[in-house]
PDB file of N, CA and C in Angstrom:
ATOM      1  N   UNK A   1    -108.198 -57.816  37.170  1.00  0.00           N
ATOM      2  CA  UNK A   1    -108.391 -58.553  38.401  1.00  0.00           C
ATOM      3  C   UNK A   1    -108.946 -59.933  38.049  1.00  0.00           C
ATOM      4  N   UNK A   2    -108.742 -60.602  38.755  1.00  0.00           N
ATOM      5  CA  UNK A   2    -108.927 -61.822  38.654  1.00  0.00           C
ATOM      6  C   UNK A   2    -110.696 -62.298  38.654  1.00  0.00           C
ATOM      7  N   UNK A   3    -110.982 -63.341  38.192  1.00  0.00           N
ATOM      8  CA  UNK A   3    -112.692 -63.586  38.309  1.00  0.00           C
ATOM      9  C   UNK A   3    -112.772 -64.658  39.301  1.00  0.00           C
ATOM     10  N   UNK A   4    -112.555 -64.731  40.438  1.00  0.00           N
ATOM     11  CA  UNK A   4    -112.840 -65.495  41.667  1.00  0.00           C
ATOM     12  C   UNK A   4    -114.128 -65.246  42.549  1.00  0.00           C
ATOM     13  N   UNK A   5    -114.407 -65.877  42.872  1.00  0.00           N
ATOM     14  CA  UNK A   5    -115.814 -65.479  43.958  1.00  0.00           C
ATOM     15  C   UNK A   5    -115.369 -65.706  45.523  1.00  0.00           C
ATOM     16  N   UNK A   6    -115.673 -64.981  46.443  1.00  0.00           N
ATOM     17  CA  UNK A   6    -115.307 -65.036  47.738  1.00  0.00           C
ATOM     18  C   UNK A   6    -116.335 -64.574  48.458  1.00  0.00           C
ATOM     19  N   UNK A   7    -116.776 -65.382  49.694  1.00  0.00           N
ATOM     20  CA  UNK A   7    -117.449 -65.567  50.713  1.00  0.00           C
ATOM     21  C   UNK A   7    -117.387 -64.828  52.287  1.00  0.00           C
ATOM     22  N   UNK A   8    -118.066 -63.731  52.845  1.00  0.00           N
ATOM     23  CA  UNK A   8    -117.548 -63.805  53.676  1.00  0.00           C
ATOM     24  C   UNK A   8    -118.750 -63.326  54.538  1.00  0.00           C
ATOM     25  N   UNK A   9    -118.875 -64.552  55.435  1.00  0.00           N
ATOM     26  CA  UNK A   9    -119.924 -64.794  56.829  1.00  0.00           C
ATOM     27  C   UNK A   9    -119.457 -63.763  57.540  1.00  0.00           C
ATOM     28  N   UNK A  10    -118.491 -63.619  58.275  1.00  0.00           N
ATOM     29  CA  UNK A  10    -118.279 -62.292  59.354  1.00  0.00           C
ATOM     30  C   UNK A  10    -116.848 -61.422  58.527  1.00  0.00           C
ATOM     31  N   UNK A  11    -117.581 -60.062  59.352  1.00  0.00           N
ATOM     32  CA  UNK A  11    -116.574 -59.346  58.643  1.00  0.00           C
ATOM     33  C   UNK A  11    -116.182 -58.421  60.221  1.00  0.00           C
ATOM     34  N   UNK A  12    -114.620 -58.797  60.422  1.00  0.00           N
ATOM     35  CA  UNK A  12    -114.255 -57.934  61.607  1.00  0.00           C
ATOM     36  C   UNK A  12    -113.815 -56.353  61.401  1.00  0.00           C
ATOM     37  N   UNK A  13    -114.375 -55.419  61.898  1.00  0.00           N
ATOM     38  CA  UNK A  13    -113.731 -53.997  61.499  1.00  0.00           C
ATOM     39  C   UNK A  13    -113.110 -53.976  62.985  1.00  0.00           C
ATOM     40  N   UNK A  14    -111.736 -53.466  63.323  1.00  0.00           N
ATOM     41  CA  UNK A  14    -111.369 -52.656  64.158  1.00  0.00           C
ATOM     42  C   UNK A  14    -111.595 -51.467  64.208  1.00  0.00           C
ATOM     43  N   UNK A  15    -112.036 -50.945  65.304  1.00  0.00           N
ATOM     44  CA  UNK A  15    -111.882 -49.168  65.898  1.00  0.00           C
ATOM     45  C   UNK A  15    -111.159 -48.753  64.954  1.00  0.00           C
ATOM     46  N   UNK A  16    -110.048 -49.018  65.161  1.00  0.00           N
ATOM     47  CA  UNK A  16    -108.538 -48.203  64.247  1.00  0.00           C
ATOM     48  C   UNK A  16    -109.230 -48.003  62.513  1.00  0.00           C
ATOM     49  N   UNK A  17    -109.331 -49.273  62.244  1.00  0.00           N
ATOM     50  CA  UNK A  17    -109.639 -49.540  60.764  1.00  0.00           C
ATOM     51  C   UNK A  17    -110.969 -48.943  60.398  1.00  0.00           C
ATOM     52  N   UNK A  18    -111.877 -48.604  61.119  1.00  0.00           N
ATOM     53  CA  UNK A  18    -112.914 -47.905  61.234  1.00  0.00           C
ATOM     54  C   UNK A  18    -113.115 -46.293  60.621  1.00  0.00           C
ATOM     55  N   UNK A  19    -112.204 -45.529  61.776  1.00  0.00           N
ATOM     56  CA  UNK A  19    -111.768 -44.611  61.898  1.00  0.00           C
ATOM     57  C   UNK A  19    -110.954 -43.959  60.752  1.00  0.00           C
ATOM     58  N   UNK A  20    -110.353 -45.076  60.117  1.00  0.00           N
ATOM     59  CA  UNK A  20    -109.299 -44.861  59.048  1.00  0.00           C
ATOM     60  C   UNK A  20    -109.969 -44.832  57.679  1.00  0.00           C
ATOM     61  N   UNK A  21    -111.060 -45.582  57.546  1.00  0.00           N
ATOM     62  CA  UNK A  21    -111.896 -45.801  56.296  1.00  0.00           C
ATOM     63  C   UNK A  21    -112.738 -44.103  56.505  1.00  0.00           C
ATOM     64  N   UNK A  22    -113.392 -43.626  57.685  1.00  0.00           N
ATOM     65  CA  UNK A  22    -113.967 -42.878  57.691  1.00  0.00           C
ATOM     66  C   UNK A  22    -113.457 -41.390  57.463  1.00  0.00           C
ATOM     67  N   UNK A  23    -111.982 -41.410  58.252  1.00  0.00           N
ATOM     68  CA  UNK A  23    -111.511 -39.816  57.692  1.00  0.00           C
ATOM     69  C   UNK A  23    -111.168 -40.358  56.729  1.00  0.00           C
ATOM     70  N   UNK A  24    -110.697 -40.930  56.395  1.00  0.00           N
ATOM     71  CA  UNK A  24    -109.562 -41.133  54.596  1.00  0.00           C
ATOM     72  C   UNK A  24    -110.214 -41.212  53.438  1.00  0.00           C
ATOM     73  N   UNK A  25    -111.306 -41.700  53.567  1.00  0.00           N
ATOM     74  CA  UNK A  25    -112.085 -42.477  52.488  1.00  0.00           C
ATOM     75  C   UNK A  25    -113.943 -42.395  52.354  1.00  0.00           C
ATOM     76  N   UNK A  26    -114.103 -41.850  53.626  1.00  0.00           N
ATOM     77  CA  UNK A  26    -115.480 -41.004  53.699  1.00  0.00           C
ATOM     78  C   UNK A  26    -116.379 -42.292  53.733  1.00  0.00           C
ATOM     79  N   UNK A  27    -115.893 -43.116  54.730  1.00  0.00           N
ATOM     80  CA  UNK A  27    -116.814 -44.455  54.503  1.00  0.00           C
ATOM     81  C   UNK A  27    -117.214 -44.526  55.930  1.00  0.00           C
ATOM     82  N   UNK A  28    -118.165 -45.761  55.909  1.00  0.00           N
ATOM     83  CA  UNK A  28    -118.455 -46.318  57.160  1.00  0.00           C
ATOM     84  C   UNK A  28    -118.509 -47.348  57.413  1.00  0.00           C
ATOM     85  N   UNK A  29    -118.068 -48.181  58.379  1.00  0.00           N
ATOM     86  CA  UNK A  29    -117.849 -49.431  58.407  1.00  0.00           C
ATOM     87  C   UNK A  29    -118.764 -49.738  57.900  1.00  0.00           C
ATOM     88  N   UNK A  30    -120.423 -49.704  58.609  1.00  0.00           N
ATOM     89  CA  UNK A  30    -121.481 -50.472  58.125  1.00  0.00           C
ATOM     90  C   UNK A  30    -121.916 -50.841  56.642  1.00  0.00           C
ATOM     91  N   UNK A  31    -121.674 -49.535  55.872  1.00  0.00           N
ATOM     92  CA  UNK A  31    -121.359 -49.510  54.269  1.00  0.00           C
ATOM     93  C   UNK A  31    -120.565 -50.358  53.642  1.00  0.00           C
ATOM     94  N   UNK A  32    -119.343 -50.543  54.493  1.00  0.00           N
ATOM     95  CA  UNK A  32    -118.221 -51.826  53.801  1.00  0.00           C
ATOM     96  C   UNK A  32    -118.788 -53.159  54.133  1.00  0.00           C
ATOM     97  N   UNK A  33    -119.330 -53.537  55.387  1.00  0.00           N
ATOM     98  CA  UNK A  33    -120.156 -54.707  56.215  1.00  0.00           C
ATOM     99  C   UNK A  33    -121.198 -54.674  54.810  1.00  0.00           C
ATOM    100  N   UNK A  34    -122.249 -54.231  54.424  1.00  0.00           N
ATOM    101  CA  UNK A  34    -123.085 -54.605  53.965  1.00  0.00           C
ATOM    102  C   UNK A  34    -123.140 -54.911  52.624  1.00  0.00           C
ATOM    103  N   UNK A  35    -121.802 -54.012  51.924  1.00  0.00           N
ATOM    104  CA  UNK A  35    -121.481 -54.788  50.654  1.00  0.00           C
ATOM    105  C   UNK A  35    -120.858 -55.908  50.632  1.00  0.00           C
ATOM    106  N   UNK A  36    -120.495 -56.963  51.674  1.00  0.00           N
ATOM    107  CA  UNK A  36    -119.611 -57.957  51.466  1.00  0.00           C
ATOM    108  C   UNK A  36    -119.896 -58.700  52.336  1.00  0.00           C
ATOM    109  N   UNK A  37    -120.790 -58.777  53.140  1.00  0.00           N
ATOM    110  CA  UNK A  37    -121.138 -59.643  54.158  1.00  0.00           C
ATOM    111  C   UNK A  37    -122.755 -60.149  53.469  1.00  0.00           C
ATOM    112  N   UNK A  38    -122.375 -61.637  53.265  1.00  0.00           N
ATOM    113  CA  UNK A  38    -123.489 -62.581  53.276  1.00  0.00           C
ATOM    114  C   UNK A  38    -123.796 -62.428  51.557  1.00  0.00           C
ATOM    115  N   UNK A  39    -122.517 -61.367  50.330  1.00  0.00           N
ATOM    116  CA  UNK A  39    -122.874 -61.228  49.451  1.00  0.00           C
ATOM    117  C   UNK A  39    -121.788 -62.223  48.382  1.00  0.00           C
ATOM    118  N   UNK A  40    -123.498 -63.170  47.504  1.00  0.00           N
ATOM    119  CA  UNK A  40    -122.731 -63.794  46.586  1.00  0.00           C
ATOM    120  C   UNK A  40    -121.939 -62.988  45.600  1.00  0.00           C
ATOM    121  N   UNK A  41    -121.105 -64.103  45.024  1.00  0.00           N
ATOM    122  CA  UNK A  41    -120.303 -63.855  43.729  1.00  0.00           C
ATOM    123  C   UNK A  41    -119.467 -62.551  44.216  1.00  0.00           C
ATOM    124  N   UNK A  42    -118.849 -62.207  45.187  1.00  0.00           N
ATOM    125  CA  UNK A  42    -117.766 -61.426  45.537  1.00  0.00           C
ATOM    126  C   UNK A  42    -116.655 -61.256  44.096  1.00  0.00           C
ATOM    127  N   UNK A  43    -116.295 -60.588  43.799  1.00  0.00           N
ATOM    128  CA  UNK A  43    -114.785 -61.080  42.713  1.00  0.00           C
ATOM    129  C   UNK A  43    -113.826 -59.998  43.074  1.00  0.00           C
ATOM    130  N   UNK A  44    -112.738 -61.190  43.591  1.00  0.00           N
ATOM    131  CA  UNK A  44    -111.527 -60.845  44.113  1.00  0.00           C
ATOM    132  C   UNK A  44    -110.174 -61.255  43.363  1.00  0.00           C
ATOM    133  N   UNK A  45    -109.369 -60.866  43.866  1.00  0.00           N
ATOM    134  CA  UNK A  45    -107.803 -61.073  43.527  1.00  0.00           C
ATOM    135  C   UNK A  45    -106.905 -61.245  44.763  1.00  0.00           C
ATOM    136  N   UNK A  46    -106.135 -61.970  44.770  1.00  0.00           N
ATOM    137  CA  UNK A  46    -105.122 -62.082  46.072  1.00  0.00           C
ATOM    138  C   UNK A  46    -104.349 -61.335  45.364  1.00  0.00           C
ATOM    139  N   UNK A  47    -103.319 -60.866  47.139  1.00  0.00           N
ATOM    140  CA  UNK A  47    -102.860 -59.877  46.159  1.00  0.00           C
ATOM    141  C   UNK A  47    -101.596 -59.807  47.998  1.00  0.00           C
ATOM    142  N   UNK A  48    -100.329 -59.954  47.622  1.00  0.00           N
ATOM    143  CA  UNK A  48     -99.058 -60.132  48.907  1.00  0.00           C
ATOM    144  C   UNK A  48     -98.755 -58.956  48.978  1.00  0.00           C
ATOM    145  N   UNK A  49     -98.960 -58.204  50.131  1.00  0.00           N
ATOM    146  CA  UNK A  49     -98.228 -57.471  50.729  1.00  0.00           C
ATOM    147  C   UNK A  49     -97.048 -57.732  51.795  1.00  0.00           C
ATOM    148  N   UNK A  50     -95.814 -56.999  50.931  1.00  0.00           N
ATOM    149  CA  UNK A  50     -94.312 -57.508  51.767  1.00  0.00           C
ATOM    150  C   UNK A  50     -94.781 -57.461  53.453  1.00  0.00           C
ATOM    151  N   UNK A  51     -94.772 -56.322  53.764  1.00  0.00           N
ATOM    152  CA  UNK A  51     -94.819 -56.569  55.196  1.00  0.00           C
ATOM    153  C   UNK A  51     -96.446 -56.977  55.933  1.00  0.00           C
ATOM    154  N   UNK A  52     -97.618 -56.867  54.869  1.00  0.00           N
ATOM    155  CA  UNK A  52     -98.826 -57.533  55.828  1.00  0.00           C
ATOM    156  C   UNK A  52     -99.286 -58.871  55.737  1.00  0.00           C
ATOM    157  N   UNK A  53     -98.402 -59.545  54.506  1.00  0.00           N
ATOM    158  CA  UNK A  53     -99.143 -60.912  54.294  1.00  0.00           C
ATOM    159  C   UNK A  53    -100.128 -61.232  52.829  1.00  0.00           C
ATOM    160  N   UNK A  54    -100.722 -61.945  52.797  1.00  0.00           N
ATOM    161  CA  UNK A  54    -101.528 -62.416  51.964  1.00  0.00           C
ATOM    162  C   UNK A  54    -103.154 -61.571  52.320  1.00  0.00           C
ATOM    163  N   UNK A  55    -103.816 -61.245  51.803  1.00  0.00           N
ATOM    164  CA  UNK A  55    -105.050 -60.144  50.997  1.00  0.00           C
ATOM    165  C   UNK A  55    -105.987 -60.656  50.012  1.00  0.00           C
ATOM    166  N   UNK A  56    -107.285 -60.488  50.206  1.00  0.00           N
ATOM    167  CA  UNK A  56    -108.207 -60.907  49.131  1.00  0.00           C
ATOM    168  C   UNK A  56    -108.244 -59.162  48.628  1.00  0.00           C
ATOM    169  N   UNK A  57    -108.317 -58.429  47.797  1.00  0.00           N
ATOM    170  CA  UNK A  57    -108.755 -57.633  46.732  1.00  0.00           C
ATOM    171  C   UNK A  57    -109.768 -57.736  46.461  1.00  0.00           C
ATOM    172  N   UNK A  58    -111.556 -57.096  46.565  1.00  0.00           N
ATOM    173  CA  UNK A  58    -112.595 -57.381  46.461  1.00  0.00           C
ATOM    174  C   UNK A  58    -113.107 -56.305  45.748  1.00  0.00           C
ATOM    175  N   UNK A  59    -113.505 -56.820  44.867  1.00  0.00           N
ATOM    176  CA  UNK A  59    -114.405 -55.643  44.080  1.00  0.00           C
ATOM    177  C   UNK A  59    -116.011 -55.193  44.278  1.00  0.00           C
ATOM    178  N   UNK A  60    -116.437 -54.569  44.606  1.00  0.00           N
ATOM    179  CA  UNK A  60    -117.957 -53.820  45.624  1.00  0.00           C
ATOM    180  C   UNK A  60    -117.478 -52.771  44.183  1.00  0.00           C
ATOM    181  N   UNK A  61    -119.238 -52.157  44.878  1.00  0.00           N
ATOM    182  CA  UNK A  61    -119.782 -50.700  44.864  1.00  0.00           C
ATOM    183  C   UNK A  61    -120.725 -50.429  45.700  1.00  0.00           C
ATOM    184  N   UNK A  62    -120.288 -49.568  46.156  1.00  0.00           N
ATOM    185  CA  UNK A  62    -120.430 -48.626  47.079  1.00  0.00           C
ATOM    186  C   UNK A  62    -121.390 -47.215  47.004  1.00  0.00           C
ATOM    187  N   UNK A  63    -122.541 -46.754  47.173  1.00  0.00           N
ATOM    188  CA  UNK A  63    -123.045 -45.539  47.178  1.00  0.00           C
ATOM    189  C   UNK A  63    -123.028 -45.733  45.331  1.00  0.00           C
ATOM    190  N   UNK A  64    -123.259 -46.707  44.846  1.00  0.00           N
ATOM    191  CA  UNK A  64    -123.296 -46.372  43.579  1.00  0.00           C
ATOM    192  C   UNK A  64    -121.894 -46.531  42.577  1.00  0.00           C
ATOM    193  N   UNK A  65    -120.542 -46.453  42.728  1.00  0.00           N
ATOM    194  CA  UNK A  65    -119.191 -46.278  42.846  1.00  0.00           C
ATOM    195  C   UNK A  65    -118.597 -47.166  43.011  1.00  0.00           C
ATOM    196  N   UNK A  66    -117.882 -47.233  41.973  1.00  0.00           N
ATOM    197  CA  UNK A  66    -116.746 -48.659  42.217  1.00  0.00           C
ATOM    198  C   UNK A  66    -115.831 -48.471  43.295  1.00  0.00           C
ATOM    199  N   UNK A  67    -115.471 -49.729  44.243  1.00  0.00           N
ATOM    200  CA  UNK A  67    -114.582 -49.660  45.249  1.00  0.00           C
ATOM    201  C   UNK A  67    -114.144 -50.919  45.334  1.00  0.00           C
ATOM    202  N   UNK A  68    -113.056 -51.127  46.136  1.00  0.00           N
ATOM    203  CA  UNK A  68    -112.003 -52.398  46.527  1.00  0.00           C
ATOM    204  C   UNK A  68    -111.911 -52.173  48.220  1.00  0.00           C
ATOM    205  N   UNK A  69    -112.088 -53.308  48.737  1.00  0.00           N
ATOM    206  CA  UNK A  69    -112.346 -53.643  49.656  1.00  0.00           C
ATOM    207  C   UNK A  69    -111.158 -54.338  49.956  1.00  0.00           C
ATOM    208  N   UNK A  70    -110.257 -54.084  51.255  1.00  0.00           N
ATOM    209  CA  UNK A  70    -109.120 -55.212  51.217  1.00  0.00           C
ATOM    210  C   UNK A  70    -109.209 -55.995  52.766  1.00  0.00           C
ATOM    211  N   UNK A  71    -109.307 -57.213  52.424  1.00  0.00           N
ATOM    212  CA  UNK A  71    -109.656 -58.218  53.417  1.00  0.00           C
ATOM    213  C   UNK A  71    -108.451 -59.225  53.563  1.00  0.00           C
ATOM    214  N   UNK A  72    -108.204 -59.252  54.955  1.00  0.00           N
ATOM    215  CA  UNK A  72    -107.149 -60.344  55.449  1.00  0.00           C
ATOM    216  C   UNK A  72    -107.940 -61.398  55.770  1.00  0.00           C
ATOM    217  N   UNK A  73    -107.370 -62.616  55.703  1.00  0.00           N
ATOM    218  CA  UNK A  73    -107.962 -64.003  56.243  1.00  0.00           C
ATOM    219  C   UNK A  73    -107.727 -64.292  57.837  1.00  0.00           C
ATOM    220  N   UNK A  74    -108.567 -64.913  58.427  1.00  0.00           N
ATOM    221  CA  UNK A  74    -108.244 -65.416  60.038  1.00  0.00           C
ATOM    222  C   UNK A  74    -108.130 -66.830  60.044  1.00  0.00           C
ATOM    223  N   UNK A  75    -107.774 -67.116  61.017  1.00  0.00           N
ATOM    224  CA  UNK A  75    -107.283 -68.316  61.429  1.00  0.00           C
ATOM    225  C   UNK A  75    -108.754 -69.112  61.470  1.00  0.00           C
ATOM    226  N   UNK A  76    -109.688 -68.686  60.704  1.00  0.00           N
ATOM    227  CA  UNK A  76    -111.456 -69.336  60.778  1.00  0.00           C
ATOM    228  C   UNK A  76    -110.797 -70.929  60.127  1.00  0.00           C
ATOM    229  N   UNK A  77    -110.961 -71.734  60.853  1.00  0.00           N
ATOM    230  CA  UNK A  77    -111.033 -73.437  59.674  1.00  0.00           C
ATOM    231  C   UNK A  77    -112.220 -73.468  58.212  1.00  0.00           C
ATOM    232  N   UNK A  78    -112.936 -72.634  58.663  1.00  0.00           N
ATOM    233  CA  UNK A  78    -113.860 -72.765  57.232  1.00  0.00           C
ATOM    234  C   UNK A  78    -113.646 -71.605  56.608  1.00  0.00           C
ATOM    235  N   UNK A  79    -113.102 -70.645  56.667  1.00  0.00           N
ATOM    236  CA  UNK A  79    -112.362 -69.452  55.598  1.00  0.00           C
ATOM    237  C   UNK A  79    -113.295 -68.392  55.542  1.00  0.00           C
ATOM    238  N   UNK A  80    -114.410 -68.018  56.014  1.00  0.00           N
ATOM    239  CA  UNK A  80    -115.180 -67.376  55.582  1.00  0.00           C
ATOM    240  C   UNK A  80    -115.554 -65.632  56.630  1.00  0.00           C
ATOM    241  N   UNK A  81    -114.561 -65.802  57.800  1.00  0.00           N
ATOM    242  CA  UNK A  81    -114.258 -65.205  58.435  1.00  0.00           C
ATOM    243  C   UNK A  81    -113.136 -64.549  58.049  1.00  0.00           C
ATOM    244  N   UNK A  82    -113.569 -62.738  57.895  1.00  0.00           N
ATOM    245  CA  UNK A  82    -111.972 -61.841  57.530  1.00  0.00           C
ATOM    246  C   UNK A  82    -111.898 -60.343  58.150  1.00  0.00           C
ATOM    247  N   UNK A  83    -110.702 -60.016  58.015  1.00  0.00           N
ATOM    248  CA  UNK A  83    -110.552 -59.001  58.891  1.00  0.00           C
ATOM    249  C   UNK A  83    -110.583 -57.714  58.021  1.00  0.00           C
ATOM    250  N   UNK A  84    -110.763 -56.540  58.106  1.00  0.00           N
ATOM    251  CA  UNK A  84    -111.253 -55.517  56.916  1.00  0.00           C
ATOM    252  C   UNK A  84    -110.030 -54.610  57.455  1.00  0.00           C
ATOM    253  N   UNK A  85    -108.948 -54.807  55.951  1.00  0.00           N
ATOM    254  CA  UNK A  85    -107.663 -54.099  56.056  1.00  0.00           C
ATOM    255  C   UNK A  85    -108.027 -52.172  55.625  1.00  0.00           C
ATOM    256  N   UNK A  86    -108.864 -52.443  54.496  1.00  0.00           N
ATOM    257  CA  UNK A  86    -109.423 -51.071  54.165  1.00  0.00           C
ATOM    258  C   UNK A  86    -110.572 -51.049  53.410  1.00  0.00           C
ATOM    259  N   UNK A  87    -110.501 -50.419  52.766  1.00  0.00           N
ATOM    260  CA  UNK A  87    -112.092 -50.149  51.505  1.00  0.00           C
ATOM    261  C   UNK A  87    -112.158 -48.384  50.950  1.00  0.00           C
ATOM    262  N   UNK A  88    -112.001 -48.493  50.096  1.00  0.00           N
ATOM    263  CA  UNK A  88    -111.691 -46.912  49.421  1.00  0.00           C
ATOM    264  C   UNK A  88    -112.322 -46.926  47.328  1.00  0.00           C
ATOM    265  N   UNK A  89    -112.713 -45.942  47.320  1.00  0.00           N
ATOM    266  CA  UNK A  89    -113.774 -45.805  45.758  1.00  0.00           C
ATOM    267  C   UNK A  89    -112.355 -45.433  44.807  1.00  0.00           C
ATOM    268  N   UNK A  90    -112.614 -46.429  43.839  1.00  0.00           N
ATOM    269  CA  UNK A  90    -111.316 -46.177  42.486  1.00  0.00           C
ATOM    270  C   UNK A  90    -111.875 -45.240  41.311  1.00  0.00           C
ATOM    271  N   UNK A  91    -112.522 -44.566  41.494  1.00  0.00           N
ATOM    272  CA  UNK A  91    -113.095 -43.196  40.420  1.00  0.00           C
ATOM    273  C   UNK A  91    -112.678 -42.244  40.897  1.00  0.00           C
ATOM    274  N   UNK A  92    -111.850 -42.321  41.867  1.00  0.00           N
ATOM    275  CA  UNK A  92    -111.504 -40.346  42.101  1.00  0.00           C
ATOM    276  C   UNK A  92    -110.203 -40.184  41.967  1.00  0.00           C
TER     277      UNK A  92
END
């Protein structure tokens, strides 16, 4: 993965996306919010998905546990606003 740093002031979870981190992935939004909101030196990777677009790839840990965090960009003019596509632990 790439060594980039990424910023992110608000982090939007949808209901849906919520729900989806929590049965699938045994998470909770607030857990994904607090590793990546307001936290320096983020290191990410962009990363195109055919049908969703462009993706930051974020590397967290989580409960101890490595995880990737996948964040879409918004229409924010200062970039620092993103929308939380998923978040799931890469050790299992």
């Amino acid at each position: 993965m790439a060594r980039r740093s990424v910023w992110v002031a608000v982090l939007n979870i949808s209901w849906r996306t919520a729900e989806k981190i929590s049965h699938r992935h045994q998470l909770t939004a607030d857990e994904v919010r607090d590793a990546v909101v307001c936290v320096a030196g983020l290191t990410y990777a962009w990363d195109v998905d055919v049908e969703r677009g462009e993706r930051a790839i974020v590397q967290v840990h989580l409960r101890g546990r490595p995880a990737l965090v996948v964040l879409y960009p918004t229409d924010d003019p200062i970039g620092d606003i993103w929308n939380l596509g998923s978040a799931y632990f890469t050790d299992t």
